[in-house]
C-alpha atoms as a PDB file:
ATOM      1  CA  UNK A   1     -23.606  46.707 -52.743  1.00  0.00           C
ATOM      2  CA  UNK A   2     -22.753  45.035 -48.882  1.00  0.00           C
ATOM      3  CA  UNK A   3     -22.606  41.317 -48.896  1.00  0.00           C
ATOM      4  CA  UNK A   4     -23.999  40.376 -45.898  1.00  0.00           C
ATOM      5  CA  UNK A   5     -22.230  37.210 -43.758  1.00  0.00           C
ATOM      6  CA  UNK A   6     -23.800  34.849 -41.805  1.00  0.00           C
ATOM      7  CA  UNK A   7     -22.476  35.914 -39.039  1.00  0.00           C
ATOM      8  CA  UNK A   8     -24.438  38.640 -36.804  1.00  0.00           C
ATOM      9  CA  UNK A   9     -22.250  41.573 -34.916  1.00  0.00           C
ATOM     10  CA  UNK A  10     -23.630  40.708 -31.723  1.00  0.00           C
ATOM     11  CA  UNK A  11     -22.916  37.075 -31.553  1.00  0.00           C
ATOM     12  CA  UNK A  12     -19.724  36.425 -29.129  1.00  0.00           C
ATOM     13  CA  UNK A  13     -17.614  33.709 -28.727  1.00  0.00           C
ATOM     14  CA  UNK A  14     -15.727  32.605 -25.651  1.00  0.00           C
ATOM     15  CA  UNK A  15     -12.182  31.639 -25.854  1.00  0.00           C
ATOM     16  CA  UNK A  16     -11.608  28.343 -23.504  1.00  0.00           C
ATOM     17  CA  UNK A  17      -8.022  27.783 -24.599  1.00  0.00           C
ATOM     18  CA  UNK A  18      -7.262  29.717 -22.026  1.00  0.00           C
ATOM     19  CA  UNK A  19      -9.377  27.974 -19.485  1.00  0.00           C
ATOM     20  CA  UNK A  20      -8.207  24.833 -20.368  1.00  0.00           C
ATOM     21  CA  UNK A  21      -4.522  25.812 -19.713  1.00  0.00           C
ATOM     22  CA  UNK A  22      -5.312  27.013 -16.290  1.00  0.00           C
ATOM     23  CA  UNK A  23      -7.383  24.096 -15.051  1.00  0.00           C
ATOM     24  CA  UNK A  24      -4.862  21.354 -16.686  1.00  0.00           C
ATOM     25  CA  UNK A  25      -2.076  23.611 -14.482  1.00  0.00           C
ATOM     26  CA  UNK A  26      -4.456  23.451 -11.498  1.00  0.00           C
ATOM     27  CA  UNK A  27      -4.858  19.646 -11.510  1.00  0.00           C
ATOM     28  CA  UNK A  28      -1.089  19.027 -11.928  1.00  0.00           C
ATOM     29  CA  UNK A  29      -0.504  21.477  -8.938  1.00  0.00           C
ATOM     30  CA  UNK A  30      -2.944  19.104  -7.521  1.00  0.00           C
ATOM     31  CA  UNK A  31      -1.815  15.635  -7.994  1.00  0.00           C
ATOM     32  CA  UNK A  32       1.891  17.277  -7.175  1.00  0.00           C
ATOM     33  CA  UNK A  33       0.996  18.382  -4.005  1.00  0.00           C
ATOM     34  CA  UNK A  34      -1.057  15.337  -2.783  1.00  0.00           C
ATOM     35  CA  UNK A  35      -0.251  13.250  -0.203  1.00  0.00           C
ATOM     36  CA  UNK A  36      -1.753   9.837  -0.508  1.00  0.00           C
ATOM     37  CA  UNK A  37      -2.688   7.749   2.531  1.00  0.00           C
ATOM     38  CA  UNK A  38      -0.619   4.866   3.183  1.00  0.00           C
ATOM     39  CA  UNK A  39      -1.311   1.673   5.640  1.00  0.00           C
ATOM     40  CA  UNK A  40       2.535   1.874   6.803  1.00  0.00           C
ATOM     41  CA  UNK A  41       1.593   4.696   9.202  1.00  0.00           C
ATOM     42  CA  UNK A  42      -0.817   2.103  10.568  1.00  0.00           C
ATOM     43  CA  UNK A  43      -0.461   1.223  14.077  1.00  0.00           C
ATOM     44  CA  UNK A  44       0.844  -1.983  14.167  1.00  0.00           C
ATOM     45  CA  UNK A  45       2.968  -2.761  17.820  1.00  0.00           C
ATOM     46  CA  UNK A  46       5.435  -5.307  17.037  1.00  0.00           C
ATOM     47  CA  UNK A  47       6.303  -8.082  19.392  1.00  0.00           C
ATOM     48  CA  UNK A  48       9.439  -8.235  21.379  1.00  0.00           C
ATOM     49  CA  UNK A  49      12.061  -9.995  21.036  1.00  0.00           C
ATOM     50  CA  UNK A  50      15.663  -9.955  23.018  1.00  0.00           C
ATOM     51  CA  UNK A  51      17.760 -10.524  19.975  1.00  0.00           C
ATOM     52  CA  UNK A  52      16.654  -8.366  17.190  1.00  0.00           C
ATOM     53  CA  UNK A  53      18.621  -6.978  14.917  1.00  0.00           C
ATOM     54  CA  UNK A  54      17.448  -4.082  12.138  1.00  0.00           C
ATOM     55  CA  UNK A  55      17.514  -5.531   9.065  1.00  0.00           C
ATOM     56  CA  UNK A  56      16.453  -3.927   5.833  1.00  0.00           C
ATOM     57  CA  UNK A  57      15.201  -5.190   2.810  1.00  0.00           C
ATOM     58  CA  UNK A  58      14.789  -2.791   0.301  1.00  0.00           C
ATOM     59  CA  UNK A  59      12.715  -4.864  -1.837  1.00  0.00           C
ATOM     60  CA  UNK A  60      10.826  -6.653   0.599  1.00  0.00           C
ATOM     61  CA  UNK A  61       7.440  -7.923  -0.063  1.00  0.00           C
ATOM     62  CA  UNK A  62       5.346  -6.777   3.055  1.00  0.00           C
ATOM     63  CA  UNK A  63       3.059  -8.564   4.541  1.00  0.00           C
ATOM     64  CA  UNK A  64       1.383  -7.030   7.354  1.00  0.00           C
ATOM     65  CA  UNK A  65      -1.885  -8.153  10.068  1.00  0.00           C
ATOM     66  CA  UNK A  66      -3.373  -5.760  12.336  1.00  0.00           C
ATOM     67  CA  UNK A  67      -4.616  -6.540  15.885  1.00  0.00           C
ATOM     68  CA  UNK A  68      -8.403  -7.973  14.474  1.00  0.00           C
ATOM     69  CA  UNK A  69      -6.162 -10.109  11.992  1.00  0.00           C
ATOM     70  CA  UNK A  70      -6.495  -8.298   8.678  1.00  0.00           C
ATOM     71  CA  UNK A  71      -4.090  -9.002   6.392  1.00  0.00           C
ATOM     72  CA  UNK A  72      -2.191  -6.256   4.048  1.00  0.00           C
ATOM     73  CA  UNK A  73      -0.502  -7.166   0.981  1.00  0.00           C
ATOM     74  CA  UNK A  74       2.142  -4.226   0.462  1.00  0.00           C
ATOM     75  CA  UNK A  75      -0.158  -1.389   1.662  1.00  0.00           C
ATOM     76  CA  UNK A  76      -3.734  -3.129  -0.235  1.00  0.00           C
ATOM     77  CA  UNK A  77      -5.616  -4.908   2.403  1.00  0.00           C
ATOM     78  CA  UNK A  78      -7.034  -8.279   1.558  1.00  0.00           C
ATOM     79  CA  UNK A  79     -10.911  -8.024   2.004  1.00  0.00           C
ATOM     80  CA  UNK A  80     -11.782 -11.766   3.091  1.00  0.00           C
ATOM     81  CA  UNK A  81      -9.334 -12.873   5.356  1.00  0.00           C
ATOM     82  CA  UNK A  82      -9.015 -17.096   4.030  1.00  0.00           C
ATOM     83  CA  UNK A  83      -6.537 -18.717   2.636  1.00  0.00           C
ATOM     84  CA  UNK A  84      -7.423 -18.646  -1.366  1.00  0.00           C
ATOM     85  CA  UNK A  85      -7.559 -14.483  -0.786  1.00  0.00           C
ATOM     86  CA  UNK A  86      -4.309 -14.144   0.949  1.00  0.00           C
ATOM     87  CA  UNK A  87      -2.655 -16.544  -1.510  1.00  0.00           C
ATOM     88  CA  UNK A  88      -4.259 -14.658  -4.389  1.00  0.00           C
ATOM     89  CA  UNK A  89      -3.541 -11.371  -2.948  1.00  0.00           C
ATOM     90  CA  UNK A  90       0.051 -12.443  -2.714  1.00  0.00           C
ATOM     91  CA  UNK A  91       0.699 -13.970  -5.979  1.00  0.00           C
ATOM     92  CA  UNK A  92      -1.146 -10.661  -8.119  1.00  0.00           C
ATOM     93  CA  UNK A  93       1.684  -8.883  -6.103  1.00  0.00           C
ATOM     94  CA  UNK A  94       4.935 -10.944  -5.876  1.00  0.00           C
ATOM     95  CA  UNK A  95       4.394 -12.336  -9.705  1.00  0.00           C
ATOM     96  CA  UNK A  96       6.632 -15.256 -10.513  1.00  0.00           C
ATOM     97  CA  UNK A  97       9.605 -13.568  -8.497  1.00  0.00           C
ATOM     98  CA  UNK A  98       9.396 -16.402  -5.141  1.00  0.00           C
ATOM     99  CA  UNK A  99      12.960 -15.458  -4.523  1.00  0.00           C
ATOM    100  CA  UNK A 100      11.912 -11.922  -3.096  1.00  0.00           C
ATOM    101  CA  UNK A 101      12.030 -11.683   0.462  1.00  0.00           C
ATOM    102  CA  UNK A 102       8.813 -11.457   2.523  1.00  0.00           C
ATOM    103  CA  UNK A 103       8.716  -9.284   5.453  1.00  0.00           C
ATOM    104  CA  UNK A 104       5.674 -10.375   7.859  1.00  0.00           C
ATOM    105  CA  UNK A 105       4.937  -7.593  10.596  1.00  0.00           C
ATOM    106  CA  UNK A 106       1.870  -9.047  12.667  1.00  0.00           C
ATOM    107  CA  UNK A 107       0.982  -6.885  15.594  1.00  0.00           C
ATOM    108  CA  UNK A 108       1.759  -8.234  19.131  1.00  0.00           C
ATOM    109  CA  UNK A 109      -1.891  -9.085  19.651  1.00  0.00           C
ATOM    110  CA  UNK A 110      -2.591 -10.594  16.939  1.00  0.00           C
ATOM    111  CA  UNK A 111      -4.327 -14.080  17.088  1.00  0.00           C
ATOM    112  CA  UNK A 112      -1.846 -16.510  16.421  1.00  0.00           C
ATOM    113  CA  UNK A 113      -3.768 -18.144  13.810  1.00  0.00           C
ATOM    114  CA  UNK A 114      -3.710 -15.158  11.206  1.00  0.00           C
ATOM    115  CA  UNK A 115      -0.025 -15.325  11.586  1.00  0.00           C
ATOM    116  CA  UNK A 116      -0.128 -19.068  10.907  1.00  0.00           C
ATOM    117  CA  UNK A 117      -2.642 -18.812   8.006  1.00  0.00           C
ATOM    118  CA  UNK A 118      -0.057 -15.964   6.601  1.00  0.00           C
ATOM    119  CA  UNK A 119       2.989 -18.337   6.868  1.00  0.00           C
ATOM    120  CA  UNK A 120       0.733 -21.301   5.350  1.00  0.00           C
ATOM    121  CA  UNK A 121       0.317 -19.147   2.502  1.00  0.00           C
ATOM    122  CA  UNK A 122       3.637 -17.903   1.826  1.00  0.00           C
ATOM    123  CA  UNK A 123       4.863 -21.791   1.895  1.00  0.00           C
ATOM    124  CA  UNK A 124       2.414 -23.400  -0.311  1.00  0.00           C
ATOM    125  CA  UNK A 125       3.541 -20.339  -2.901  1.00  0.00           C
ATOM    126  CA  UNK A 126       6.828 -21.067  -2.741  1.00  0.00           C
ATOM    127  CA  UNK A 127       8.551 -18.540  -0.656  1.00  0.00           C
ATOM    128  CA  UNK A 128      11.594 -19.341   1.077  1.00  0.00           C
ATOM    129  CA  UNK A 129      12.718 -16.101   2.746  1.00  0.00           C
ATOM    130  CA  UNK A 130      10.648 -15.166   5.523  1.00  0.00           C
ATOM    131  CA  UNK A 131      11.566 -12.840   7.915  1.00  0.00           C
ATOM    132  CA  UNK A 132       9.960 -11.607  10.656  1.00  0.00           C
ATOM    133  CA  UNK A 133       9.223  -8.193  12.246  1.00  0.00           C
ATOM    134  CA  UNK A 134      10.075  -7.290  15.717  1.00  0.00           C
ATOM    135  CA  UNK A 135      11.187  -4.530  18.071  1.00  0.00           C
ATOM    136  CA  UNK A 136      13.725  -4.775  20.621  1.00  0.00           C
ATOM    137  CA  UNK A 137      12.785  -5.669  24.028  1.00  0.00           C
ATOM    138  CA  UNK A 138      12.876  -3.226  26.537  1.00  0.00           C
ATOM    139  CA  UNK A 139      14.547  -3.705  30.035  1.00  0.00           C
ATOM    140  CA  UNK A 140      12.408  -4.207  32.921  1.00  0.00           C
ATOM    141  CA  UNK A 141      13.072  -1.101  34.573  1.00  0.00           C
ATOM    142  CA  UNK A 142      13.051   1.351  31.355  1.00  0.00           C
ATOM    143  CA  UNK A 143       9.487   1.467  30.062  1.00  0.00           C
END
């Protein structure tokens, strides 16, 4: 007597353990290996000044305006360029820590105002240590 099973010889079944191990290897290869865009390598020309000195400040917050006066909040640009935003913008960043220095690198054509409206914004948060950004000047004959 043959007791016959449910299952047929000619079904087939398709192992995807092993596919799973290669793609989960695959993505961390990829997320290893990526470089992620960052707004520091944006070109941003400093103004000049005779007396800079190179300061750094490891744990600086960064505040940084390009030439058309966009403002970055450590590397996340702030997408409507008032007051309120920038403040906001600062404060989801910065927390409750006001001690932390703020590092403001505003390119040399900037509009004045944004640079203002940057420095208005640190003050009515609270911030007290402001610095900055410059390059050193260049002698008039060495350009």
């Amino acid at each position: 007597m043959r007791i016959t099973s449910n299952r047929r010889e000619d079904d087939f079944e398709i192992n995807v353990i092993s596919l799973i191990d290669v793609l989960l290897t695959l993505l961390m290869f990829f997320v290893l290996t990526t470089t992620f865009v960052q707004h520091t390598r944006m070109q941003v020309t400093l103004p000049q000044a005779e007396s800079s000195e190179p300061s750094e400040q490891r744990d600086a917050l960064t505040v940084m305006i390009d030439r058309d006066g966009h403002f970055f909040v450590d590397n996340n640009e702030v997408l409507n360029p008032d007051l309120d935003s920038l403040k906001e913008a600062i404060s989801r960043v910065a927390e409750d820590d006001k001690t932390r220095p703020v590092m403001l690198r505003a390119d040399g054509m900037t509009p004045h105002q944004a640079v203002v409206t940057a420095m208005d914004a640190l003050g009515e948060l609270g911030f007290t240590h402001l610095s900055i950004a410059t390059t050193h000047a260049q002698a008039a004959g060495a350009k």
